[in-house]
Protein backbone atom coordinates (compact mmCIF):
# COMPACT_ATOMS: atom_id res chain seq x y z
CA UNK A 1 85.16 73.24 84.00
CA UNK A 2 84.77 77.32 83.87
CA UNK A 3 87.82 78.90 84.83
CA UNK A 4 87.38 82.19 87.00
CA UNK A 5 87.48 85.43 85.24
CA UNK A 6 90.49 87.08 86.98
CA UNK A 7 89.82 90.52 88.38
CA UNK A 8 93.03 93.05 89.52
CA UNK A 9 92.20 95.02 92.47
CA UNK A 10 94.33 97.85 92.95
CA UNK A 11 94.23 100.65 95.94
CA UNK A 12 96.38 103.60 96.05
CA UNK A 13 98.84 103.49 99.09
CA UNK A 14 97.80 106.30 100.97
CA UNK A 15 97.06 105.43 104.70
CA UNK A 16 95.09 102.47 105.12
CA UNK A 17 91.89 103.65 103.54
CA UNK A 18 91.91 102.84 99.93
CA UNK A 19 93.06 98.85 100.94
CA UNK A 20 90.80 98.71 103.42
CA UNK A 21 87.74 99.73 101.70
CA UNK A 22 89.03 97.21 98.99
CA UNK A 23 88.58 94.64 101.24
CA UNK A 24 84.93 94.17 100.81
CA UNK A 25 85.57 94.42 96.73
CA UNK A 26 87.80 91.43 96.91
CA UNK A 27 85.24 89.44 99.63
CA UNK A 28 82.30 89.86 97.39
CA UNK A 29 84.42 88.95 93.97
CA UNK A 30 85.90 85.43 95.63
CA UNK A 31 81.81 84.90 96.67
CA UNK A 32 80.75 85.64 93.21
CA UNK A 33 83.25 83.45 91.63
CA UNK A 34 85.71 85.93 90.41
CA UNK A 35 89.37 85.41 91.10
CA UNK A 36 90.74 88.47 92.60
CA UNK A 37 94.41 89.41 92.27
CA UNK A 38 95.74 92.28 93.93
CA UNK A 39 98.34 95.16 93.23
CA UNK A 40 99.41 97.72 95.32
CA UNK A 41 102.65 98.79 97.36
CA UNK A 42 103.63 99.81 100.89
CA UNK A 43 101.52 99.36 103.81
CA UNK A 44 98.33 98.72 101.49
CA UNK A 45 100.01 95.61 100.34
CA UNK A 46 101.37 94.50 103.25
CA UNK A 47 97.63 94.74 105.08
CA UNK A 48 96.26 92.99 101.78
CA UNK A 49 98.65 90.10 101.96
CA UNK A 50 97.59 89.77 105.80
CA UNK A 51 93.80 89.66 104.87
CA UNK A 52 94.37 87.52 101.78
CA UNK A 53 97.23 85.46 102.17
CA UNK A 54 96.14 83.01 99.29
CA UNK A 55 95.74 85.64 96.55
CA UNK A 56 98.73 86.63 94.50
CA UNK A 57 99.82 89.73 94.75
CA UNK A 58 102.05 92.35 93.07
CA UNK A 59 103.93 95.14 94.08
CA UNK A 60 103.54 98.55 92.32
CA UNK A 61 105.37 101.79 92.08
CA UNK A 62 105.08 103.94 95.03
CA UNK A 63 103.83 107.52 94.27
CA UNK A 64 106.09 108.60 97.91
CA UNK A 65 103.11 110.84 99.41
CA UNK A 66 104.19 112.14 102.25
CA UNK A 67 102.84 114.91 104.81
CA UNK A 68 105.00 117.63 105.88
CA UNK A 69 105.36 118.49 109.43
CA UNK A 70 103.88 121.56 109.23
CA UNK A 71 100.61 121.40 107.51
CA UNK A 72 100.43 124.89 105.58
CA UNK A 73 103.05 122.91 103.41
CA UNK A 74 101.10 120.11 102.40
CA UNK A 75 99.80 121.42 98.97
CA UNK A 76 103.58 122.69 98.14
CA UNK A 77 104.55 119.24 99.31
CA UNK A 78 102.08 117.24 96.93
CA UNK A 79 102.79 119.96 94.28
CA UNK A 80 106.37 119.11 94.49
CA UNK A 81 106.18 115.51 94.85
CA UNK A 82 104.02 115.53 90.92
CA UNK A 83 106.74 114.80 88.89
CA UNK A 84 107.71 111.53 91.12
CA UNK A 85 103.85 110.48 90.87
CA UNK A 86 103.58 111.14 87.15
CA UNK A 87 106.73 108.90 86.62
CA UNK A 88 105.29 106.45 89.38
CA UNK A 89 101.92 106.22 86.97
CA UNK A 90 103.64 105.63 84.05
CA UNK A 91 105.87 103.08 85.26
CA UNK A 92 102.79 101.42 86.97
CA UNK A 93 100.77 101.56 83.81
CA UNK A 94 103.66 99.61 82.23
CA UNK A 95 103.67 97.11 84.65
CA UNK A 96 99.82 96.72 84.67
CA UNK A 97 100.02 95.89 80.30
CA UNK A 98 102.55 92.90 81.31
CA UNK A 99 100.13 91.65 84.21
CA UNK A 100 96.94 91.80 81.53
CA UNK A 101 98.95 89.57 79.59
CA UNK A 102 100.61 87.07 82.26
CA UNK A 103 97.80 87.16 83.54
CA UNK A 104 95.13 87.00 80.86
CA UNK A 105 93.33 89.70 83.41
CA UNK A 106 89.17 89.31 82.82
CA UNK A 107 89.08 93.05 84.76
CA UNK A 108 90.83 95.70 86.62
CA UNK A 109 89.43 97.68 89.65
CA UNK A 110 91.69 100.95 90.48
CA UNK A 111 91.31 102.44 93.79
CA UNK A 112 92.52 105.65 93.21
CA UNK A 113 95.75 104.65 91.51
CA UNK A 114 95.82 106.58 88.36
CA UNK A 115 97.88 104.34 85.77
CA UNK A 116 96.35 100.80 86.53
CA UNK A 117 94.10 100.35 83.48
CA UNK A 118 94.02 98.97 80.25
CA UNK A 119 92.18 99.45 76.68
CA UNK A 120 92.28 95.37 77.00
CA UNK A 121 90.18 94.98 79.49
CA UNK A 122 87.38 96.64 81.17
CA UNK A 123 88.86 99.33 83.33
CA UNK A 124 86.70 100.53 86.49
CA UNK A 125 88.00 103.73 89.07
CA UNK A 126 86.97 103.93 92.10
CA UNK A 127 86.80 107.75 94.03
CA UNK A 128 84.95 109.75 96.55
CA UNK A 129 86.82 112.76 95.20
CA UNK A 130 85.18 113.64 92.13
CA UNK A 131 86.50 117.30 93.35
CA UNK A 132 90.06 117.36 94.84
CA UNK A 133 90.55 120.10 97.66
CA UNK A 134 93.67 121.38 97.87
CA UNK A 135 92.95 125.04 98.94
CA UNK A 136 93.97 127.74 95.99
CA UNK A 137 95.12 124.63 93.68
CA UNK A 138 91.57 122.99 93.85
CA UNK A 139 90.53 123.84 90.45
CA UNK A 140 93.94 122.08 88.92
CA UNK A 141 94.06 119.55 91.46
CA UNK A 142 90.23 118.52 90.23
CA UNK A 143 90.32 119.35 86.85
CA UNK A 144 93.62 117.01 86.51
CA UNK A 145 91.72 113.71 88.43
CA UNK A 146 88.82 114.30 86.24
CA UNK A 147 91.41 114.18 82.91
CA UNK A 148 92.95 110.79 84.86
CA UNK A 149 89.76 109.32 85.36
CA UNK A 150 89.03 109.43 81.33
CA UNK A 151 91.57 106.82 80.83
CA UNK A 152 89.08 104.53 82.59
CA UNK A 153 85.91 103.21 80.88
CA UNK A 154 83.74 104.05 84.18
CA UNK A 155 83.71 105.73 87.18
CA UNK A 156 82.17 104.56 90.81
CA UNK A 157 81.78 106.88 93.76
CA UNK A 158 81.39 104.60 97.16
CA UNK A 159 78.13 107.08 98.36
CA UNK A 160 74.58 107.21 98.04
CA UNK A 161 73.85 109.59 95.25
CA UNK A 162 71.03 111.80 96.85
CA UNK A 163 70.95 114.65 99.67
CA UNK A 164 71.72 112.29 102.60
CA UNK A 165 75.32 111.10 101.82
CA UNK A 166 78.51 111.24 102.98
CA UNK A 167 81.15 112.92 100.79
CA UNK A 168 78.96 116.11 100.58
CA UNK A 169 80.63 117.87 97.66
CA UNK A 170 83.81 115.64 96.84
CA UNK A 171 81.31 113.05 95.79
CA UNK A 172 78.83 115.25 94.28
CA UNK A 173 80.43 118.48 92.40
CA UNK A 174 78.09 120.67 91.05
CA UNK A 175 78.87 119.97 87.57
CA UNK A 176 80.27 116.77 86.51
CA UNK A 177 81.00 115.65 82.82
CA UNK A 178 82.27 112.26 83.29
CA UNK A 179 79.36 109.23 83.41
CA UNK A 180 79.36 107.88 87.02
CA UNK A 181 77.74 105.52 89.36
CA UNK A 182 76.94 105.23 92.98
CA UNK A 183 77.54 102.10 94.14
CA UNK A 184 76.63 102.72 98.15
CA UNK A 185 79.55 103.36 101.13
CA UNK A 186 81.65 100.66 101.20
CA UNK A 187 82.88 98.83 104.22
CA UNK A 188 84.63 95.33 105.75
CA UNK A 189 82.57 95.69 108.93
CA UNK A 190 79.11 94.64 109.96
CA UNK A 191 77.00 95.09 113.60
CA UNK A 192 77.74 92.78 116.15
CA UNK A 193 76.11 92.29 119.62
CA UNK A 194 78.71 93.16 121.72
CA UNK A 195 78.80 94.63 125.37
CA UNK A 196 80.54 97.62 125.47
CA UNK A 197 83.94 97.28 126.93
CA UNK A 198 86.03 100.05 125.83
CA UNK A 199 84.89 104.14 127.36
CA UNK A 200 87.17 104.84 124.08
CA UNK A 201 89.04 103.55 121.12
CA UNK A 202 91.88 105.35 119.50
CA UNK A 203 92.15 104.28 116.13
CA UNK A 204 94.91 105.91 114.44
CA UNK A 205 96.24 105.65 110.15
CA UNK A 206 97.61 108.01 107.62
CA UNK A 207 100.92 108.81 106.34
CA UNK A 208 104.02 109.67 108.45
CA UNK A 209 104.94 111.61 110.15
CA UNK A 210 101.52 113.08 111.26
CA UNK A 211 100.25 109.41 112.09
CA UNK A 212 103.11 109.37 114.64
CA UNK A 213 102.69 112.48 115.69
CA UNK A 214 99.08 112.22 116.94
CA UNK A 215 99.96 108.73 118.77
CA UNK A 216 102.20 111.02 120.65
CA UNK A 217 99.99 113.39 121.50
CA UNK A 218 96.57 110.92 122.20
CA UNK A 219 98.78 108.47 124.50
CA UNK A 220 99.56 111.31 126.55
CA UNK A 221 96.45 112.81 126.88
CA UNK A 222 94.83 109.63 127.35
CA UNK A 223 96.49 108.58 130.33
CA UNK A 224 94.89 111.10 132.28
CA UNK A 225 91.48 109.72 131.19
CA UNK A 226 89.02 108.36 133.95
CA UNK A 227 87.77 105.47 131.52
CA UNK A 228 88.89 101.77 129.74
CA UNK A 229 90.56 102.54 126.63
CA UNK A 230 91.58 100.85 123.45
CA UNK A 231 94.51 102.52 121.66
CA UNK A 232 95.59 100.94 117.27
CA UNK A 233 98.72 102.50 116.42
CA UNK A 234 97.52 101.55 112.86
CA UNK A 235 101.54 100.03 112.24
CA UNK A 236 101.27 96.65 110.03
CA UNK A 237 104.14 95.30 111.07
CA UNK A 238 105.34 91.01 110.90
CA UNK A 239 103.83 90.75 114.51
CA UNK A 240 100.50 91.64 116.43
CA UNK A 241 101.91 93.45 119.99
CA UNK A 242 99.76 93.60 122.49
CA UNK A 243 100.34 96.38 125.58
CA UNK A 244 98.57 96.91 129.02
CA UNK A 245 99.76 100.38 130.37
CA UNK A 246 97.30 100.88 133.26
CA UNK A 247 93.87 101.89 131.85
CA UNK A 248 94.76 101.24 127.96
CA UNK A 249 95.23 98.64 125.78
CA UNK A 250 97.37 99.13 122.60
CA UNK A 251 97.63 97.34 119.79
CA UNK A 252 100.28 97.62 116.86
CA UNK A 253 97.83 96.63 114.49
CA UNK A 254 94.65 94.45 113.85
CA UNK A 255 92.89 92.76 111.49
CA UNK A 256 89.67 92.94 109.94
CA UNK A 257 87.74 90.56 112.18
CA UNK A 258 89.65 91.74 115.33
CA UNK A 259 89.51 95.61 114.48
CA UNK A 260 85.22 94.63 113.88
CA UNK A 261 84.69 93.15 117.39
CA UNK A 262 86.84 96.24 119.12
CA UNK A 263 84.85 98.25 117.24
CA UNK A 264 81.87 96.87 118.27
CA UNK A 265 82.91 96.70 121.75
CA UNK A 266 83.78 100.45 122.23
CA UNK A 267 81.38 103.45 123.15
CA UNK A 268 83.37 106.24 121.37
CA UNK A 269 86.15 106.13 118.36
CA UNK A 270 88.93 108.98 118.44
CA UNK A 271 90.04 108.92 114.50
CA UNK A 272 90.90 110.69 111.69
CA UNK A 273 88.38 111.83 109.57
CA UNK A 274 89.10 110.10 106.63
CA UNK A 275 86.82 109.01 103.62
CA UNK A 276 86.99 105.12 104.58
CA UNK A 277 86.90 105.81 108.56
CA UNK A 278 83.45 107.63 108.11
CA UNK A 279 82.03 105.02 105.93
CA UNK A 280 83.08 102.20 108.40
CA UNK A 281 81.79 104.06 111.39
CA UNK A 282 78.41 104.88 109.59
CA UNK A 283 78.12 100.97 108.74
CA UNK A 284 78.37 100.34 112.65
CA UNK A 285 76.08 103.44 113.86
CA UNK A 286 79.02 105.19 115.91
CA UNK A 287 79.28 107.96 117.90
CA UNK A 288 82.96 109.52 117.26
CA UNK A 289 85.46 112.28 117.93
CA UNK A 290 87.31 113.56 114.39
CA UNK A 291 90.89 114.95 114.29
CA UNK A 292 91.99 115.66 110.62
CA UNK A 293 95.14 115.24 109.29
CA UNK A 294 97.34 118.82 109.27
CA UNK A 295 97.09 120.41 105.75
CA UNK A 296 94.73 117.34 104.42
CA UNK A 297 91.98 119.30 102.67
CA UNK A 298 89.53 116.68 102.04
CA UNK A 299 89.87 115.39 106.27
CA UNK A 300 89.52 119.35 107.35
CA UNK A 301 86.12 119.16 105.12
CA UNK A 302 84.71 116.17 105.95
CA UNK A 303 85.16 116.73 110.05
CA UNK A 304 83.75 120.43 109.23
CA UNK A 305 80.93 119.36 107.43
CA UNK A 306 79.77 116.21 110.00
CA UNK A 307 80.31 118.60 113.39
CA UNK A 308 78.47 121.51 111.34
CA UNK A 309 75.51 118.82 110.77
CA UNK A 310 75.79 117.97 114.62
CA UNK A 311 76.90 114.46 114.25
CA UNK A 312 80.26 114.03 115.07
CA UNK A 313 82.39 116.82 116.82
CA UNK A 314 85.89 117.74 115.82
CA UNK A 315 88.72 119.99 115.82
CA UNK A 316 92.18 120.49 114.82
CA UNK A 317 95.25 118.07 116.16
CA UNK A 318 96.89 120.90 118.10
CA UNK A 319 93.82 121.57 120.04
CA UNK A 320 93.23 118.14 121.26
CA UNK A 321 92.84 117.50 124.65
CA UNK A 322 90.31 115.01 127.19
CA UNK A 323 88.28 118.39 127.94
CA UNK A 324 87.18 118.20 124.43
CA UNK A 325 85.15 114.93 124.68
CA UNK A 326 82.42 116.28 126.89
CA UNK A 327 79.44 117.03 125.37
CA UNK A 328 79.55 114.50 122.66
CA UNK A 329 75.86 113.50 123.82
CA UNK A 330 75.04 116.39 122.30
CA UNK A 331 75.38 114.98 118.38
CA UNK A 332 73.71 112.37 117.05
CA UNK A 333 76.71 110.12 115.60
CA UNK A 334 76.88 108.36 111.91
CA UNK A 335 73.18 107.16 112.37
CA UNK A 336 70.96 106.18 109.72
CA UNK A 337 73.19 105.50 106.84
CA UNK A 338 71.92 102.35 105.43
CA UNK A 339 72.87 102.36 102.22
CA UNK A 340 74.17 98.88 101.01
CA UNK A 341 76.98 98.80 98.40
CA UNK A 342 75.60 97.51 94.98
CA UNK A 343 78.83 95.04 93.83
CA UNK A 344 76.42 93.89 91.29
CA UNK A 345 77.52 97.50 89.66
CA UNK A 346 80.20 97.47 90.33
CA UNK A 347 81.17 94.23 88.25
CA UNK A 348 78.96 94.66 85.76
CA UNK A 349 81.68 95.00 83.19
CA UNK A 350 83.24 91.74 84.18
C-alpha cells in the first residue's frame, strides 16, 4: 500500500480570503491523492475546520492585523503592529520545523503566511501581491514581501499572466526578479442553474472593526430597499442563525455549498473588493457593487481599477447609500474570465 504524501496548507488569517481561496487547494489535493493538513489561526481555522472536519489541523501564531477606525491610520497601524508579526513569523516558522518532522510533511503550501516553510521540504507561496500598496511605504512594504518570498523555493500568483487579468499591477509589477508562475484565479465556486431569488446579496468579511462597521451601515440602508435581499454577516461562529426582518434574510455565516447556491441565486453582490471576492465573482459571471475596506490599499485599487474598466462600480464606505445602485446596467460585470486554475502546477513539487 502507498501511503499519501502529506501536504500542509497554510493561509494567512486575514479576513476570510486567504482560507477560502485555499479551499479549492485542499479539494483538488484529497482528489489527487495527497493528504492535506492544514495550519492556520483565527477565523481562517475555524472556517477550515467547518469545511474539513476530517483533516487535522493546527493552530498557528496570530500576526494580530487589525484595521483602525479611521482609515488614514491603517499604514501607521500595520507599521506599528511589524514587530508583533516578525515575532509571530518566527515563532510560526518554529512550529512549522516540529510539524515537518511529526509529521514527516511530503509539502507545504503558504498562503501568504510568511514563516511556514522549510529547506526539508518543497516550500510553495502563494500571492496576488507581488507589489504591496501601502501608499508612501509601498516601495518597503514590496521590497520586504519580495525578500520573504525568497525563503520559499517558488512562487504562484492565482491570475492569468497576460493583459486580461485580474490583479492588474499587484500581480504583475513591472519588474520582477523572483521566478513565478500563474496558476489561473482560484475559486470554491462553480455555475449553477439557479432562478434568481435574491434583487441583492450583501456579503460582508474582513477584519474588525470595519467588517462591523459596514454591517451597520448596509442593514440600515437596506431596509429602505424596494427588493428581496440576502444579507452574510461573514461571523463563523459554533451555530448557523438564520433571520427574516421583513424584506432580508441574514445569515451569520455559510458554508461553501450554501454561500455557492445564494450566490447563484442572487442578481447583484454588495462586497468588499477583495482579491478572493473578485476571483469568486468572476468564476460565477457576476454583476457587483464594490465597497473597499477604509485605508486597505490593495481593496481601494482593485475597486478603482474594475469601475475605471466599466465592470463593476464602486465607491468609498462613507458614501454608500441605495441611490448608488442605479445604473449598474451600465457595466458589464466580471464577464469572460475563464481562466481555469492549473493545480497540476501548482503541485508539481510534490
Amino acid at each position: 500500500m502507498t501511503l499519501k504524501k502529506r501536504i500542509l496548507v497554510a493561509p494567512l488569517n486575514w479576513g476570510l480570503g486567504h482560507a477560502t481561496r485555499c479551499i479549492p487547494i485542499i479539494k483538488a489535493l484529497i482528489d489527487q491523492q495527497f493528504e492535506p493538513i492544514i495550519a492556520s489561526d483565527g477565523v481562517a481555522l475555524a472556517l477550515l475546520k467547518k469545511e474539513f472536519p476530517d483533516l487535522k489541523s493546527f493552530e498557528l501564531p496570530s500576526y494580530h492585523i487589525t484595521y483602525p477606525k479611521n482609515g488614514k491610520f491603517f499604514t501607521f497601524n500595520l507599521l506599528k503592529g511589524a514587530l508583533k508579526i516578525r515575532r509571530a513569523v518566527k515563532e510560526e516558522n518554529r512550529i512549522l520545523q516540529t510539524l515537518v518532522e511529526t509529521y514527516e510533511l511530503d509539502g507545504i503550501i503558504s498562503d501568504n503566511r510568511l514563516g511556514v516553510y522549510s529547506k526539508q521540504v518543497p516550500s510553495v507561496y502563494i500571492t496576488h501581491q507581488l507589489q504591496v500598496l501601502s501608499g508612501t511605504t509601498t516601495w518597503l512594504s514590496t521590497r520586504l514581501h519580495q525578500k520573504a518570498i525568497k525563503n520559499f523555493d517558488v512562487c504562484r500568483v492565482p491570475d492569468a499572466q497576460g493583459v486580461h487579468n485580474l490583479s492588474g499591477k499587484l500581480g504583475h509589477p513591472s519588474t520582477y526578479a523572483i521566478p513565478t508562475t500563474y496558476i489561473g484565479p482560484l475559486s470554491r465556486f462553480n455555475t449553477t442553474n439557479h432562478n434568481i431569488v435574491y434583487d441583492v446579496m450583501v456579503l460582508l468579511s474582513g477584519p474588525e472593526p470595519q467588517r462591523s462597521l459596514l454591517e451597520t451601515k448596509l442593514l440600515a440602508e437596506f431596509k429602505n430597499y424596494n427588493g428581496k435581499v440576502l444579507f452574510v454577516k461573514g461571523l463563523i461562529e459554533n451555530k448557523q442563525e438564520v433571520v427574516e426582518e421583513g424584506h432580508i434574510t441574514i445569515y451569520n455565516f455559510m458554508t461553501s455549498e450554501l454561500l455557492e447556491k445564494a450566490l447563484n441565486q442572487s442578481k447583484l453582490i454588495v462586497s468588499r473588493s477583495g482579491y478572493t471576492t473578485i476571483m469568486d465573482l468572476a468564476k460565477l459571471n457576476k454583476h457587483a457593487f464594490f465597497i473597499p475596506t477604509p485605508g486597505q490599499f490593495e481593496q481601494v485599487y482593485l475597486a478603482k481599477r474594475l469601475t475605471e474598466q466599466r465592470l463593476v462600480p464602486s465607491c468609498q464606505q462613507n458614501e454608500f447609500s441605495i441611490e448608488k445602485l442605479k445604473g449598474i446596467e451600465s457595466f458589464t460585470g466580471l464577464t469572460n474570465f475563464d481562466a481555469e486554475a492549473n493545480y497540476k502546477d501548482l503541485f508539481s513539487l510534490f
